[in-house]
PDB file of N, CA and C in Angstrom:
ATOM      1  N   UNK A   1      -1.903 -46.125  40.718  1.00  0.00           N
ATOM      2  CA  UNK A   1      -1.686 -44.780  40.260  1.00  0.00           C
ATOM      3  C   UNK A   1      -2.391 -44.593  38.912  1.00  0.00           C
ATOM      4  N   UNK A   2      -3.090 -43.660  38.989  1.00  0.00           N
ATOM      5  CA  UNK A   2      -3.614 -43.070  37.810  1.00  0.00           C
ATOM      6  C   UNK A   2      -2.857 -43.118  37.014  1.00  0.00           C
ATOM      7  N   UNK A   3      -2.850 -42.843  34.771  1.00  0.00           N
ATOM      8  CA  UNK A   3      -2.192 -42.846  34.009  1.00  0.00           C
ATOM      9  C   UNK A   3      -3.309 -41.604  33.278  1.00  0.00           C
ATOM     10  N   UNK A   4      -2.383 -40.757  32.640  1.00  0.00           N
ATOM     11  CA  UNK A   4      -3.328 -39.822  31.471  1.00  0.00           C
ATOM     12  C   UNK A   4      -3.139 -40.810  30.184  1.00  0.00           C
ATOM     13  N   UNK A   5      -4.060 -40.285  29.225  1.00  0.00           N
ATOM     14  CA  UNK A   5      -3.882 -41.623  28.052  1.00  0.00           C
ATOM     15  C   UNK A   5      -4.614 -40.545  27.320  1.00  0.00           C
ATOM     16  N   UNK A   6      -4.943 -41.264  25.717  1.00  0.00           N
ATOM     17  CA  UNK A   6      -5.594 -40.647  24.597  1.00  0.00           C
ATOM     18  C   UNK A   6      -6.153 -41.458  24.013  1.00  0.00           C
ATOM     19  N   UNK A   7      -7.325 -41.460  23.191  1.00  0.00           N
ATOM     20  CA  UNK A   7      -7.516 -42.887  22.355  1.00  0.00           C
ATOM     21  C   UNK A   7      -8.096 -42.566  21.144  1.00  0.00           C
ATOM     22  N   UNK A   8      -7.306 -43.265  20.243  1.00  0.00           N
ATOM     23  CA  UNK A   8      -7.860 -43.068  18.660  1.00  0.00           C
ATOM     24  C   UNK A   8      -9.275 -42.867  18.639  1.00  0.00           C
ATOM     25  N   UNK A   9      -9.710 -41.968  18.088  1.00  0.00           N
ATOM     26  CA  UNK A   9     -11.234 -41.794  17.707  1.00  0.00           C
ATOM     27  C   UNK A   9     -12.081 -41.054  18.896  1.00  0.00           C
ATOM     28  N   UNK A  10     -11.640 -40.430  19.957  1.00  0.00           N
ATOM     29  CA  UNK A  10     -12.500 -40.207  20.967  1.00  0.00           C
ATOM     30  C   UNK A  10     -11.945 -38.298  21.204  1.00  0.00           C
ATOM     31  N   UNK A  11     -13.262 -37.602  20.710  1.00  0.00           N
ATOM     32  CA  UNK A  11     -12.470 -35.820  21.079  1.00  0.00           C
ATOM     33  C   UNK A  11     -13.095 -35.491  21.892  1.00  0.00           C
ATOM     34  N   UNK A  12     -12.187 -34.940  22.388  1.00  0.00           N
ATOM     35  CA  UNK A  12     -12.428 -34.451  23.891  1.00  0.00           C
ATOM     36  C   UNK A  12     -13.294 -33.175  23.353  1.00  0.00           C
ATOM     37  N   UNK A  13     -13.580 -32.806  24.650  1.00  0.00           N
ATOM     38  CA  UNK A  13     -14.314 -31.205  24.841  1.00  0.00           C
ATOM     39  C   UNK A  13     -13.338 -30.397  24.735  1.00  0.00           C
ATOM     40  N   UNK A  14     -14.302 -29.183  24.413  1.00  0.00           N
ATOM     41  CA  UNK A  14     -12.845 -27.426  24.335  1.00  0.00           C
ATOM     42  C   UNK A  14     -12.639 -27.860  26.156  1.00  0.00           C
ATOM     43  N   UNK A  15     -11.299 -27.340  26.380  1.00  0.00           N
ATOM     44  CA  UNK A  15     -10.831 -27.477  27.752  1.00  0.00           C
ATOM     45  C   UNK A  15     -10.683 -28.429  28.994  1.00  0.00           C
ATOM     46  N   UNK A  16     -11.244 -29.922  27.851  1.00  0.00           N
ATOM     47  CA  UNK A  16     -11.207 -31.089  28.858  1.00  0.00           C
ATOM     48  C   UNK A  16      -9.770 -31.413  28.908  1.00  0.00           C
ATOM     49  N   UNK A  17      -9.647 -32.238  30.248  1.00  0.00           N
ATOM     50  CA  UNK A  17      -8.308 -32.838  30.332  1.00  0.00           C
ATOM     51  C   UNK A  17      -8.218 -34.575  29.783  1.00  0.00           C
ATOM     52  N   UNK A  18      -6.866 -34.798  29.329  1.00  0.00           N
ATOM     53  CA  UNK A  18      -6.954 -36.376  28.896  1.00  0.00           C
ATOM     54  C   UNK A  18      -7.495 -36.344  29.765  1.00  0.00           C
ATOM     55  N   UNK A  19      -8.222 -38.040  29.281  1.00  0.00           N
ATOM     56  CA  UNK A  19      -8.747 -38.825  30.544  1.00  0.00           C
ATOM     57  C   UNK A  19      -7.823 -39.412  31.150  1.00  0.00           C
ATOM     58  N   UNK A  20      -8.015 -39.929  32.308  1.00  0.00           N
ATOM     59  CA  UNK A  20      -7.340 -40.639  33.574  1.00  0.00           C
ATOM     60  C   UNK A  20      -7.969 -42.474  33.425  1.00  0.00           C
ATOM     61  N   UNK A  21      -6.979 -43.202  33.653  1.00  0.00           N
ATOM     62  CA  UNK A  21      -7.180 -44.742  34.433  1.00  0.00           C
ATOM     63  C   UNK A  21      -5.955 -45.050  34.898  1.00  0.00           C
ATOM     64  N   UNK A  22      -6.392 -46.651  35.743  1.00  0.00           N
ATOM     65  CA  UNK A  22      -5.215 -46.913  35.866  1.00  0.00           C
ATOM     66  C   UNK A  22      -4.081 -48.011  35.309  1.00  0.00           C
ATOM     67  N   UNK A  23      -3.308 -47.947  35.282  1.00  0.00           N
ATOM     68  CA  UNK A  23      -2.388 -48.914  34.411  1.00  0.00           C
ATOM     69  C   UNK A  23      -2.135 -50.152  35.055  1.00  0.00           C
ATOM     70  N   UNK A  24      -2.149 -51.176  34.972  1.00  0.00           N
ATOM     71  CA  UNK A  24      -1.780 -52.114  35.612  1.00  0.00           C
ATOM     72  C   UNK A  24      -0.985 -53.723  34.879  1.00  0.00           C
ATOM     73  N   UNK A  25      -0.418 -53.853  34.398  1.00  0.00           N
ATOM     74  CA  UNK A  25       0.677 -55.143  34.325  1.00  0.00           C
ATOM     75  C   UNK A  25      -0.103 -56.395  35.030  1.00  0.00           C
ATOM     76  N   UNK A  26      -0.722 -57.348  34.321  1.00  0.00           N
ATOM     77  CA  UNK A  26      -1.023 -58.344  35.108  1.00  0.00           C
ATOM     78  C   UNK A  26      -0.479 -60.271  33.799  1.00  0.00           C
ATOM     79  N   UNK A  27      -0.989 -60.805  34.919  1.00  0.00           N
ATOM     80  CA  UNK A  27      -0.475 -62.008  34.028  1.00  0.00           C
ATOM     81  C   UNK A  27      -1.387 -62.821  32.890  1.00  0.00           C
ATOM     82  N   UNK A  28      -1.538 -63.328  31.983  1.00  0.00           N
ATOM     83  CA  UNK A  28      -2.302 -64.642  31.082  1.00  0.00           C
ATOM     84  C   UNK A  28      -3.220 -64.849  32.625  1.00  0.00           C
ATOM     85  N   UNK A  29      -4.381 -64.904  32.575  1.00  0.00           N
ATOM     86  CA  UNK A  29      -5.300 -65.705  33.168  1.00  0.00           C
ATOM     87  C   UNK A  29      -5.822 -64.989  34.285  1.00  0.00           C
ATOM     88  N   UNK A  30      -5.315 -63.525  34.622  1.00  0.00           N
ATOM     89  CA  UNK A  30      -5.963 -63.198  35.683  1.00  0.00           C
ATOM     90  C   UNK A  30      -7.306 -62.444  36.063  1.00  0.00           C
ATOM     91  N   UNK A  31      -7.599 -62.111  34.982  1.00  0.00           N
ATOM     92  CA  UNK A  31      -9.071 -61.850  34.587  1.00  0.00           C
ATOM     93  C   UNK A  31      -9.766 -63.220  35.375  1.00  0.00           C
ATOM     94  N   UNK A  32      -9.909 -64.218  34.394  1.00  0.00           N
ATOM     95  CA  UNK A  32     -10.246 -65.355  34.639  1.00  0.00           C
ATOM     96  C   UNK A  32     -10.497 -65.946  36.031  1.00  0.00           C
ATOM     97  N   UNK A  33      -8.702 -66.126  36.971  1.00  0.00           N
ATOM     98  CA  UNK A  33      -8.968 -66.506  38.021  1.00  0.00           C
ATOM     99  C   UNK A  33      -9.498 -65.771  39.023  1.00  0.00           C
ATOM    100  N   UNK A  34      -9.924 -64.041  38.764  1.00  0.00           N
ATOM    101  CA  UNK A  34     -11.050 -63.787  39.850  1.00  0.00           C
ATOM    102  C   UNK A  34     -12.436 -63.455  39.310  1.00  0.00           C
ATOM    103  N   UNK A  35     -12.931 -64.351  38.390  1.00  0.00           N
ATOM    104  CA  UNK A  35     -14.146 -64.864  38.034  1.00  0.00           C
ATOM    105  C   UNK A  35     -14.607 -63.182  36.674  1.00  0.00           C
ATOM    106  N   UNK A  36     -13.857 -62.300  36.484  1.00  0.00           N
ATOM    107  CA  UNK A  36     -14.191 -61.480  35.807  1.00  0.00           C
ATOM    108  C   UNK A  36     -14.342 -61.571  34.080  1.00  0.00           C
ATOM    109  N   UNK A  37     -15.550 -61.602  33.676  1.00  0.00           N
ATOM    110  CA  UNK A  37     -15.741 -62.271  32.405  1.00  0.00           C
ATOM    111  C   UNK A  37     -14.991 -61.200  31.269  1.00  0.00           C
ATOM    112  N   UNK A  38     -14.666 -61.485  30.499  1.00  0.00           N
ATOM    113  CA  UNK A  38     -14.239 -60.429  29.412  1.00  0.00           C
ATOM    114  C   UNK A  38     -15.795 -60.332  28.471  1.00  0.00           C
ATOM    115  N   UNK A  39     -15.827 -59.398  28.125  1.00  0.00           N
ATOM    116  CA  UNK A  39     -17.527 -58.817  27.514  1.00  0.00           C
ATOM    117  C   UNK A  39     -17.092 -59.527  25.626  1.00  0.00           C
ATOM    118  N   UNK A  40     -16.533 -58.569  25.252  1.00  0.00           N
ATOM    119  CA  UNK A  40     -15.991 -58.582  24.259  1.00  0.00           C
ATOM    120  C   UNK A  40     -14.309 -58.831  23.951  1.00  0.00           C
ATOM    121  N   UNK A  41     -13.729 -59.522  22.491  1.00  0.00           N
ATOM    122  CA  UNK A  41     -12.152 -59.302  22.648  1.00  0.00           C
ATOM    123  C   UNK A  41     -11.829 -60.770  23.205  1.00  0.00           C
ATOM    124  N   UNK A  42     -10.770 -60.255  23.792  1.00  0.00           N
ATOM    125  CA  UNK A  42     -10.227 -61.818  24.391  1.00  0.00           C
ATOM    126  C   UNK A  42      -9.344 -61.226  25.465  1.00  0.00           C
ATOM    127  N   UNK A  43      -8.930 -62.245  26.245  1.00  0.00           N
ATOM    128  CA  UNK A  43      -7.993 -62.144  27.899  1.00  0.00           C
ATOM    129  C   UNK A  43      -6.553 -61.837  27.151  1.00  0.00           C
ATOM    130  N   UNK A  44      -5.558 -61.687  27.979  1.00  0.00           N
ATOM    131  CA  UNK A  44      -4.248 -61.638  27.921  1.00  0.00           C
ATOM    132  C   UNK A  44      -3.814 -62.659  27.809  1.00  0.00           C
ATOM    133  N   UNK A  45      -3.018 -63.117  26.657  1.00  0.00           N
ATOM    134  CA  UNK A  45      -2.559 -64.603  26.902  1.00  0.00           C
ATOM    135  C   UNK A  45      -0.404 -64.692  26.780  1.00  0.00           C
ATOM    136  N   UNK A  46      -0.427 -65.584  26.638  1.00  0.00           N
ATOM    137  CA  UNK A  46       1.401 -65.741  26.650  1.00  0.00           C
ATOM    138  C   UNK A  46       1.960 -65.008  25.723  1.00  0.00           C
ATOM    139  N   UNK A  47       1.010 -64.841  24.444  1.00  0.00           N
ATOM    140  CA  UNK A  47       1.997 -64.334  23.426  1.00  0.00           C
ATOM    141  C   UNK A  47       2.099 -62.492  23.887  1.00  0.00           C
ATOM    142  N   UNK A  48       1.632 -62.104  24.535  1.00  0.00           N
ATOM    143  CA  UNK A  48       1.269 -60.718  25.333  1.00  0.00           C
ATOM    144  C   UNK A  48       2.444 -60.683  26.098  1.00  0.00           C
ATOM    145  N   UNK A  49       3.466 -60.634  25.414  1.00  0.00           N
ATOM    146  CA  UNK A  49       5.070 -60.277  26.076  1.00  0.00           C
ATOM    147  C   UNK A  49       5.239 -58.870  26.281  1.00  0.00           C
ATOM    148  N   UNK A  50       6.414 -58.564  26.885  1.00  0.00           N
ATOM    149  CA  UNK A  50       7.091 -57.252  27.011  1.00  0.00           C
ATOM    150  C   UNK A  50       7.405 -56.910  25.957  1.00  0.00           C
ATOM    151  N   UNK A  51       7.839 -57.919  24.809  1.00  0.00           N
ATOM    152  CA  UNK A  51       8.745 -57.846  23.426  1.00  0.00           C
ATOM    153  C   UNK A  51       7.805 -58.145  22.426  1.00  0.00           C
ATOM    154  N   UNK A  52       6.326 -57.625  22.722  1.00  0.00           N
ATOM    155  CA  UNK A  52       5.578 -58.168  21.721  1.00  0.00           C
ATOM    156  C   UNK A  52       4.797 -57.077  21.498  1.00  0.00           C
ATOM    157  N   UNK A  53       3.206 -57.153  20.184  1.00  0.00           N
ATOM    158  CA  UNK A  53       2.235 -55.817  20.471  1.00  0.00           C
ATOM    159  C   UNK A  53       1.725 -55.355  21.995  1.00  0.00           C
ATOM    160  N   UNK A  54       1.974 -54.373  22.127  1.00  0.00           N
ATOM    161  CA  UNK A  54       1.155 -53.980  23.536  1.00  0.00           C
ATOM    162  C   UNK A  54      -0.375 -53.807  23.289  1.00  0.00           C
ATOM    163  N   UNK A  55      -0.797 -54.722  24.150  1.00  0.00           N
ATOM    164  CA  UNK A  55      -2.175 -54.538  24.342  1.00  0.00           C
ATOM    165  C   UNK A  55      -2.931 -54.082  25.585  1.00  0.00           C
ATOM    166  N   UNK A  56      -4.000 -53.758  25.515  1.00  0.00           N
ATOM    167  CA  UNK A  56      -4.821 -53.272  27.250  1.00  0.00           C
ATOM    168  C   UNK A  56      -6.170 -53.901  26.760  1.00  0.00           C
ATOM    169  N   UNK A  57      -6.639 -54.353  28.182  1.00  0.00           N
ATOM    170  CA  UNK A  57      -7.802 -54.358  28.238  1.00  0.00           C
ATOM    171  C   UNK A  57      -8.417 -53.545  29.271  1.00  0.00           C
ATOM    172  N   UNK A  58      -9.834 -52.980  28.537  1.00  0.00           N
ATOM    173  CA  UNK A  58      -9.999 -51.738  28.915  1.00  0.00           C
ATOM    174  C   UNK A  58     -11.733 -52.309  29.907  1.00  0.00           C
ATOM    175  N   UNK A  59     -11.674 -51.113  30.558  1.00  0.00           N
ATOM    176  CA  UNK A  59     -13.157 -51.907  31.794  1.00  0.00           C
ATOM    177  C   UNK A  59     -14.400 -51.521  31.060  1.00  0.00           C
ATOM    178  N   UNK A  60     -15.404 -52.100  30.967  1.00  0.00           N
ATOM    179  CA  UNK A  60     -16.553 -51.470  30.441  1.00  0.00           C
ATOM    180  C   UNK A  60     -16.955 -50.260  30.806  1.00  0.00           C
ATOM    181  N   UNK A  61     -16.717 -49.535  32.001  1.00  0.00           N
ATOM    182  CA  UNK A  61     -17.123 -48.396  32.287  1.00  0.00           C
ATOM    183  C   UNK A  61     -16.249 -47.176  31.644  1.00  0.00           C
ATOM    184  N   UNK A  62     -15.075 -47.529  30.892  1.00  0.00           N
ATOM    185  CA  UNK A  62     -14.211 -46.464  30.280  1.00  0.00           C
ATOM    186  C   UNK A  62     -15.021 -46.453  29.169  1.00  0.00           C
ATOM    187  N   UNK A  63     -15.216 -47.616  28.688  1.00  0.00           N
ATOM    188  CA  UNK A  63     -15.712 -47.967  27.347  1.00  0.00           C
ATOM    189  C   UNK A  63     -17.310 -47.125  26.854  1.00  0.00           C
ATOM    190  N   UNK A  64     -17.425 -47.686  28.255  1.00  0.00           N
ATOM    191  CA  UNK A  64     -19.322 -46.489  27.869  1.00  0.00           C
ATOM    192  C   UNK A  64     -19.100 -45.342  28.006  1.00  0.00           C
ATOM    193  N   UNK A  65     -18.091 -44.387  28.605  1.00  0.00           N
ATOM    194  CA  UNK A  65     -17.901 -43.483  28.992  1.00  0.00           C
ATOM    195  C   UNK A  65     -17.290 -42.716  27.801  1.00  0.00           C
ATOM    196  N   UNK A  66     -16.764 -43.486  27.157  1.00  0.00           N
ATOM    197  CA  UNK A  66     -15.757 -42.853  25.660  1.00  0.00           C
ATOM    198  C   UNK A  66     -15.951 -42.835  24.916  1.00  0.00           C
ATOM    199  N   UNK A  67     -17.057 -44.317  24.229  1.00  0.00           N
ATOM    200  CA  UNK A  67     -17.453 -44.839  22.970  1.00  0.00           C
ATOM    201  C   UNK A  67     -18.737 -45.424  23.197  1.00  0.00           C
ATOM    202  N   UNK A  68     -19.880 -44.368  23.792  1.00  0.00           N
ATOM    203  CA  UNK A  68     -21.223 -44.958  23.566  1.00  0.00           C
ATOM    204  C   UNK A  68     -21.431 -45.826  22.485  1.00  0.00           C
ATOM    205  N   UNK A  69     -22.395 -46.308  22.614  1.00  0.00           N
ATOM    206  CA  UNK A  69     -22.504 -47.200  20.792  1.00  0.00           C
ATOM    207  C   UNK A  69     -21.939 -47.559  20.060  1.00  0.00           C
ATOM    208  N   UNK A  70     -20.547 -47.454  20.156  1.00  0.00           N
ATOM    209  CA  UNK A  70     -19.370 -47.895  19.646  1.00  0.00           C
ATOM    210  C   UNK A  70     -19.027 -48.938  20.038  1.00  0.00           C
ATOM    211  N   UNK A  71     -17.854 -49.400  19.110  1.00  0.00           N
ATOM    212  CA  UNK A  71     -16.971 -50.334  18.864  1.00  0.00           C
ATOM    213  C   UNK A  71     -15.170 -49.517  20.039  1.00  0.00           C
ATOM    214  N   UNK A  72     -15.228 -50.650  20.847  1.00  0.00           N
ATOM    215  CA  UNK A  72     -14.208 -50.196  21.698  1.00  0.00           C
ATOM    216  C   UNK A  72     -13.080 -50.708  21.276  1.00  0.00           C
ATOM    217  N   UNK A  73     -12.566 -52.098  20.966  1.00  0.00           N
ATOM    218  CA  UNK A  73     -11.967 -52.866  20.311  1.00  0.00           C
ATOM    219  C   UNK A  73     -11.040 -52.558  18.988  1.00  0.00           C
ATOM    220  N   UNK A  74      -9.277 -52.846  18.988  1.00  0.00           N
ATOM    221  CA  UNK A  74      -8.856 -52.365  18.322  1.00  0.00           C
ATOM    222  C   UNK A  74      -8.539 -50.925  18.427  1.00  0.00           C
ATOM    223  N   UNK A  75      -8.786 -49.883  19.073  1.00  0.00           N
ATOM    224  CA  UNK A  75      -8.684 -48.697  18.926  1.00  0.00           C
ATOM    225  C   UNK A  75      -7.275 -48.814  19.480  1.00  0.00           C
ATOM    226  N   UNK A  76      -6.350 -47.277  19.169  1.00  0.00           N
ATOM    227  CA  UNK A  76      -5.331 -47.311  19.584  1.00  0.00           C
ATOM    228  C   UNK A  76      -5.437 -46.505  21.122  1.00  0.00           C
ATOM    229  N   UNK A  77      -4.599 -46.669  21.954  1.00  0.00           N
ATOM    230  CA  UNK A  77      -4.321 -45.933  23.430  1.00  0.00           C
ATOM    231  C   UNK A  77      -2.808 -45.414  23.044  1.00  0.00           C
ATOM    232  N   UNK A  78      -3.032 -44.142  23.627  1.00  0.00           N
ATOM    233  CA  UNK A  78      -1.620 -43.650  23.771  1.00  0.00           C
ATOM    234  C   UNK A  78      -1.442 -43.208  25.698  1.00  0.00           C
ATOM    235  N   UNK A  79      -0.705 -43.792  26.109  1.00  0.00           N
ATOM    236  CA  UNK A  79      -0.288 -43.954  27.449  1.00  0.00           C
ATOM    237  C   UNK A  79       0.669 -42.441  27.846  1.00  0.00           C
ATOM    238  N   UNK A  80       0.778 -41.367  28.249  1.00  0.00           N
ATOM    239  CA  UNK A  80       1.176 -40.398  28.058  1.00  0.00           C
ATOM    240  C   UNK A  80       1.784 -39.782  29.786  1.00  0.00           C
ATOM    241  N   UNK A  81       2.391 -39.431  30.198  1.00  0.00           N
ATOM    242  CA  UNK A  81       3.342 -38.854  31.752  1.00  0.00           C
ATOM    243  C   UNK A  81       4.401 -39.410  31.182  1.00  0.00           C
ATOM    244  N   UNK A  82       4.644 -39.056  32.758  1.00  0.00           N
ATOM    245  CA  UNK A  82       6.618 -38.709  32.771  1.00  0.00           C
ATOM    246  C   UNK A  82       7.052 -39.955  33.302  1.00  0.00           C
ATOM    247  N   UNK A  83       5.947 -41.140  34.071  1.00  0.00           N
ATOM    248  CA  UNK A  83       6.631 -42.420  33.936  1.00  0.00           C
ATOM    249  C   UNK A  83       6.892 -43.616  33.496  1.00  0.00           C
ATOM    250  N   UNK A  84       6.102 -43.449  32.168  1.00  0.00           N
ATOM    251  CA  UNK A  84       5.369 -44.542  30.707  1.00  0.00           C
ATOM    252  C   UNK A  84       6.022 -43.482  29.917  1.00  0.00           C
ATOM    253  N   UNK A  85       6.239 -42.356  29.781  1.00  0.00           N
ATOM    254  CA  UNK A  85       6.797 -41.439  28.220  1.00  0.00           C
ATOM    255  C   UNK A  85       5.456 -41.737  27.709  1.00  0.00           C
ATOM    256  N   UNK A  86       5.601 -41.769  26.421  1.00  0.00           N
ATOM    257  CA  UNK A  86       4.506 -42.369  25.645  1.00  0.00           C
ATOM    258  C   UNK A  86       4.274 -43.534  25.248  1.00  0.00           C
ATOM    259  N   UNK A  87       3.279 -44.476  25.465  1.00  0.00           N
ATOM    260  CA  UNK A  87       3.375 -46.003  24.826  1.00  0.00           C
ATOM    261  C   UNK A  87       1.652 -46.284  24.515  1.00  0.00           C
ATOM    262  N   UNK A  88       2.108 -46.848  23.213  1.00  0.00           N
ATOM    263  CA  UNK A  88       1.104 -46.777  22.780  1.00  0.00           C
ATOM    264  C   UNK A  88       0.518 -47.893  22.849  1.00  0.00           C
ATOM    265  N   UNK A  89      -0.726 -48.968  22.829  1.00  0.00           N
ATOM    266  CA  UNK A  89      -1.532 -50.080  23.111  1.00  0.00           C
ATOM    267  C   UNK A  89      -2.362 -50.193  22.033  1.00  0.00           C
ATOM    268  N   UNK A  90      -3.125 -51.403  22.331  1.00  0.00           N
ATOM    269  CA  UNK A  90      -4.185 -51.562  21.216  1.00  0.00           C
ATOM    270  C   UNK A  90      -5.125 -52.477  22.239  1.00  0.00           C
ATOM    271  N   UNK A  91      -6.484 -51.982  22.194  1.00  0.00           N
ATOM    272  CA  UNK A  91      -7.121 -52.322  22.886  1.00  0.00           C
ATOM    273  C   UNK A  91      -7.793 -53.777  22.174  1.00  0.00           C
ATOM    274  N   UNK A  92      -7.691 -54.804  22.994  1.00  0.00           N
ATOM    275  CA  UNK A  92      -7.902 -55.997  23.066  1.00  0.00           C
ATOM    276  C   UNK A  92      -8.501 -57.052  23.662  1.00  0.00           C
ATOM    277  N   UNK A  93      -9.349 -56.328  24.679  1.00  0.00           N
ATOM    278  CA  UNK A  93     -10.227 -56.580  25.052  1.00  0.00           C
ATOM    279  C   UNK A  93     -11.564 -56.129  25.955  1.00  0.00           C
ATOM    280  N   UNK A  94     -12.802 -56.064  26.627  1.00  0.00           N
ATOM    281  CA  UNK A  94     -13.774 -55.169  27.199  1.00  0.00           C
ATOM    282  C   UNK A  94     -13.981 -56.208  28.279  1.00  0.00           C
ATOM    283  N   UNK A  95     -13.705 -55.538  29.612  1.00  0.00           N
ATOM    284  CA  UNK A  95     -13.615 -56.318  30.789  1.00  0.00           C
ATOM    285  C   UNK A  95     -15.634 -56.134  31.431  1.00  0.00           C
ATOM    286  N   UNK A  96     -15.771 -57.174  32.075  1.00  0.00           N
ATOM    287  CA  UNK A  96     -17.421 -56.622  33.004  1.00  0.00           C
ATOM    288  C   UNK A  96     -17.172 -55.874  33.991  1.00  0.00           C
ATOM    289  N   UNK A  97     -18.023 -55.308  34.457  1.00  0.00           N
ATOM    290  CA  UNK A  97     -17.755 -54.601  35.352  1.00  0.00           C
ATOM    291  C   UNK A  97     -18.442 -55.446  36.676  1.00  0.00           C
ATOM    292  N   UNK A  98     -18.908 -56.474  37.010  1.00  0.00           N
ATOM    293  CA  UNK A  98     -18.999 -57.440  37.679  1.00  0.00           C
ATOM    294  C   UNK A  98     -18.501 -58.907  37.762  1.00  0.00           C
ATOM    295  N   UNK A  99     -17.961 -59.361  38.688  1.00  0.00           N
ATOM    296  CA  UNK A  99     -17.349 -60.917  38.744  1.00  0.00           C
ATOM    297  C   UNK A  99     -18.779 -61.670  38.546  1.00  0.00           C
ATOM    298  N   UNK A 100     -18.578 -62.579  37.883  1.00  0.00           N
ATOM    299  CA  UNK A 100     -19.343 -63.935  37.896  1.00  0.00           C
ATOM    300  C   UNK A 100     -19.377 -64.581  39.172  1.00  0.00           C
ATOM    301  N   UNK A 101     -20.513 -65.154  40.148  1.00  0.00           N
ATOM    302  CA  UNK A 101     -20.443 -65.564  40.972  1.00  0.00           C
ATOM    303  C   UNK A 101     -19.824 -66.909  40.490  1.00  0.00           C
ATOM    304  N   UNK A 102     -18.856 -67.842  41.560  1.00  0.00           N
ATOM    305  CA  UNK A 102     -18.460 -69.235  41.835  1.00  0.00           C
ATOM    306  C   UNK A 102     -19.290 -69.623  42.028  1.00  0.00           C
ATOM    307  N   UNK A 103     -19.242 -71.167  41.258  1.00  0.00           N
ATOM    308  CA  UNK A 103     -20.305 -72.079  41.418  1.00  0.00           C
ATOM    309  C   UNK A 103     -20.017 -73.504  42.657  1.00  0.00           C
TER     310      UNK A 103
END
């Protein structure tokens, strides 16, 4: 399911809508175990609790799409509907948009 969101530093157009992605909850290492390199930043690791900073890692294609020439990293996300309320993130890492082939 799609999520609307906001992100520090990025203005929209007169009459655009937030942007859209999707949200997803995953574990320490799963980037990794389906060969998807992180660009920039770093993976999700243990200390990435429920009870800890919220972080996202965001796909390179949001990233070019939001922050040409920019620095994606660190920015804040605000997570925004009626089934997140508002929660806010800190972006922590820039995913590829291709798996690494297995060797």
């Amino acid at each position: 399911m799609r999520r609307n969101f906001t992100v520090e530093g990025y203005r929209k157009a007169d009459g655009e809508d937030d942007p859209r992605a999707r949200f997803r909850t995953v574990s320490p290492g799963f980037f990794r175990s389906l060969n998807v390199p992180i660009i920039t930043g770093r993976d999700s690791n243990a200390e990435d609790r429920a009870d800890g900073e919220k972080v996202v890692i965001v796909s390179e294609s949001l990233t070019r799409r939001m922050f040409p020439n920019q620095e994606a990293l660190n920015r804040n996300l605000m997570w925004t509907g009626p089934v997140l309320g508002e929660r806010e993130s800190l972006a922590c890492g820039w995913l590829s948009a291709r798996r690494r082939r297995a060797c």
